[in-house]
Protein backbone atom coordinates (compact mmCIF):
# COMPACT_ATOMS: atom_id res chain seq x y z
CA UNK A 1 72.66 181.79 90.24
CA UNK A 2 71.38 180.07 87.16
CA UNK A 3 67.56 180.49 86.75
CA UNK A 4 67.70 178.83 83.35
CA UNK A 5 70.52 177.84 81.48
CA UNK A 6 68.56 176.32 78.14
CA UNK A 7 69.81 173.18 76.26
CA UNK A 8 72.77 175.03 75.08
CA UNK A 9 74.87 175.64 78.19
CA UNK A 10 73.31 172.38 79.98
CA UNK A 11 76.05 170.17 79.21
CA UNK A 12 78.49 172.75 79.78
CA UNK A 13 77.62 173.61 83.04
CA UNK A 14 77.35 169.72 83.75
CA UNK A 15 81.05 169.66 83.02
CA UNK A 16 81.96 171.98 85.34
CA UNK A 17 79.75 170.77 88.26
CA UNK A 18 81.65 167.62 87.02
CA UNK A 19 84.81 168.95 86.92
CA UNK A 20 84.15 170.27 90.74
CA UNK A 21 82.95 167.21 92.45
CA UNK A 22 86.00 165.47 91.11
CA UNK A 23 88.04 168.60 92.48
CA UNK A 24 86.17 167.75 96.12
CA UNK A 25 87.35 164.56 96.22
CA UNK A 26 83.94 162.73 94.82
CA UNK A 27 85.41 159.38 93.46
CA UNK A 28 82.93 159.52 89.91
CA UNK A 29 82.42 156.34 87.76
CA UNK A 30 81.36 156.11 84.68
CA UNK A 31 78.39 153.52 84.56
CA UNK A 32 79.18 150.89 82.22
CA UNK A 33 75.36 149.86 80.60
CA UNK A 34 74.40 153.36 80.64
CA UNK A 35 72.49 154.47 77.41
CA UNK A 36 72.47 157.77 76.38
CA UNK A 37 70.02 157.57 73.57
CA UNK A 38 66.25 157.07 75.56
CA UNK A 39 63.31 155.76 73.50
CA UNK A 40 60.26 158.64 73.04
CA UNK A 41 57.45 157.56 74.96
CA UNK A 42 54.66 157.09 72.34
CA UNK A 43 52.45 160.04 71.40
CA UNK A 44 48.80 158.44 70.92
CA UNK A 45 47.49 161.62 69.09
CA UNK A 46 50.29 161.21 66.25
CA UNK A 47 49.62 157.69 65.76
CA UNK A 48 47.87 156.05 62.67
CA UNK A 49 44.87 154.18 63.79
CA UNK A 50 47.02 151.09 62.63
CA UNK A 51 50.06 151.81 65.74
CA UNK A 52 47.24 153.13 68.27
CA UNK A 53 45.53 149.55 67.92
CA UNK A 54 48.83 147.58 68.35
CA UNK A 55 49.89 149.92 71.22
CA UNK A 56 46.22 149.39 73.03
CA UNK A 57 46.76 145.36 72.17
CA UNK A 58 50.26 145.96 73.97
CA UNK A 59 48.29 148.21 77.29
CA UNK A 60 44.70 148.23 77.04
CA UNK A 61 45.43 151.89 79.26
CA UNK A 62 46.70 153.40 76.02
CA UNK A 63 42.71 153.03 74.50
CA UNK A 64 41.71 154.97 77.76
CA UNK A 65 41.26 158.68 76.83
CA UNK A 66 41.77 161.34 79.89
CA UNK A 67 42.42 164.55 77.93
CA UNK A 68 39.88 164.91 75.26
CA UNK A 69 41.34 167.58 74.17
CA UNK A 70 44.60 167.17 73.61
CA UNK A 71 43.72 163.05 73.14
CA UNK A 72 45.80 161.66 76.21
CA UNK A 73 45.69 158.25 77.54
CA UNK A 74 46.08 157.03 80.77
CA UNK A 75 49.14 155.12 79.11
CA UNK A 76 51.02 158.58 78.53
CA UNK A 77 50.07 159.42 81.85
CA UNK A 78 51.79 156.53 83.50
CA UNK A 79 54.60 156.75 80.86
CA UNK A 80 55.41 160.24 82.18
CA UNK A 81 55.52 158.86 85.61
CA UNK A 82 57.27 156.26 84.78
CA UNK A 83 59.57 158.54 83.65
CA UNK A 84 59.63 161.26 86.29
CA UNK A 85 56.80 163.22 86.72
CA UNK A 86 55.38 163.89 90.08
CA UNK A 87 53.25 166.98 89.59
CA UNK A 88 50.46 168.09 87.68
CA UNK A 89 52.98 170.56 85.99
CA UNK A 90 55.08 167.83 84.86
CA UNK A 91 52.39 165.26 83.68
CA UNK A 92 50.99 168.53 81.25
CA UNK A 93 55.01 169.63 80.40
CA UNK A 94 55.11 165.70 79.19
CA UNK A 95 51.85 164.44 77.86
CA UNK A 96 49.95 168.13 77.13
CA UNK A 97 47.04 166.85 78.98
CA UNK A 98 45.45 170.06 80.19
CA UNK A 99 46.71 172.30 77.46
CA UNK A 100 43.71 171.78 75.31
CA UNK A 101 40.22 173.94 75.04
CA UNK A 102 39.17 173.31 78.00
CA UNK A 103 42.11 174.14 80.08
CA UNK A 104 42.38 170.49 82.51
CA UNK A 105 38.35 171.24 82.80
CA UNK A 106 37.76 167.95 82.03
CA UNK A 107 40.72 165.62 82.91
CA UNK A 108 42.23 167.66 85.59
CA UNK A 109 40.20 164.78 88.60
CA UNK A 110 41.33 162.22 86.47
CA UNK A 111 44.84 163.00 86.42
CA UNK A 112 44.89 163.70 90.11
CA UNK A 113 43.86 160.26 90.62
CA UNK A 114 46.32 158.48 88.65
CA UNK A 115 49.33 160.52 89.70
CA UNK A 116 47.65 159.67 93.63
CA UNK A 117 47.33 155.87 92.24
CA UNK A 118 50.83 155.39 90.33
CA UNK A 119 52.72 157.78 93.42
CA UNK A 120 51.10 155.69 96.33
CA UNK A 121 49.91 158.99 97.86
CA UNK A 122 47.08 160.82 98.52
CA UNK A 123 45.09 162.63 96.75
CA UNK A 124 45.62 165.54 98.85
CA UNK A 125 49.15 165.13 97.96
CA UNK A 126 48.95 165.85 94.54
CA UNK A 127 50.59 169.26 93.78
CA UNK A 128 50.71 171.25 90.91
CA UNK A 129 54.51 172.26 90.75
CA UNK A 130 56.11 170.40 94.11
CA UNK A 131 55.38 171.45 97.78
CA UNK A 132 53.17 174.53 98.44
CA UNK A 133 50.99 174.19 95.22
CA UNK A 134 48.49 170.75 97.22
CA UNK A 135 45.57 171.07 94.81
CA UNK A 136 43.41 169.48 97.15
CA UNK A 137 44.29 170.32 100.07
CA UNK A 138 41.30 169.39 102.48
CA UNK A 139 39.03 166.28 101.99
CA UNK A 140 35.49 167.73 101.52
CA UNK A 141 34.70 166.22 105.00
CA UNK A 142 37.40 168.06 106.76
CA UNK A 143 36.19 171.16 105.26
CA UNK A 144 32.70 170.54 105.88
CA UNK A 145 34.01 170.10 109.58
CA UNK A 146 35.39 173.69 109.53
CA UNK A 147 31.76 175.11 108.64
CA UNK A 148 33.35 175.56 105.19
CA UNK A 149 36.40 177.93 105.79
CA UNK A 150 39.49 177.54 104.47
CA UNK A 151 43.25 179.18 106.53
């Protein structure tokens, strides 16, 4: 199969998948208010000081810092929810938070609990890439209950 078909064969392959569905009897419709052309989410580190302060007026989260590093707000974070992401992996493919010196040292807890908060789920839910990669996967209690062994 395809492991990764890049930008330039996407929309190709979409037209065959396309193309096959219709083939299988899949009754497609086009949907009539759909807009091709999405808005970037806004990137708080590119910002003059000028947009940051109207954007914080507009959600005080976007004047919360998470990722010193890489200077991400807890606005971007939600944004990239908002927007899809449901992993650790795809909050730092999105925002960068995580990608800076300190390699998620820092903001790593804190964007475990908003991607708990925003997803309704656990924190022991959290993964990094989808199921299989829990970063926390006992509460310190449970743990404490196994005399401290993990498997």
């Amino acid at each position: 199969g395809i492991q990764s078909p890049g930008t330039a064969s996407a929309p190709a392959i979409a037209e065959m998948v396309l193309e096959i569905l219709r083939k299988e009897g899949l009754r497609l419709e086009d949907k009539p208010d759909f807009n091709p052309i999405r808005k970037a989410p806004p990137s708080f580190h590119s910002l003059t000081n000028k947009e940051r302060g109207e954007l914080i007026a507009e959600d005080p989260k976007f004047g919360h810092v998470v990722c010193r590093c890489e200077h991400v707000t807890e606005g971007e974070i939600i944004e990239a929810i908002r927007r899809g992401a449901t992993t650790m992996d795809g909050i730092k493919f999105r925002t960068r938070a995580g990608m800076g010196r300190c390699q998620g040292g820092f903001c790593t807890s804190h964007v475990i609990k908003i991607l708990a908060r925003e997803l309704r789920i656990p924190v022991e839910h959290v993964t990094k890439r989808g199921r299989g990669t829990e970063l926390l996967p006992y509460k310190m209690k449970q743990l404490l209950l196994r005399g401290g062994h993990v498997g």
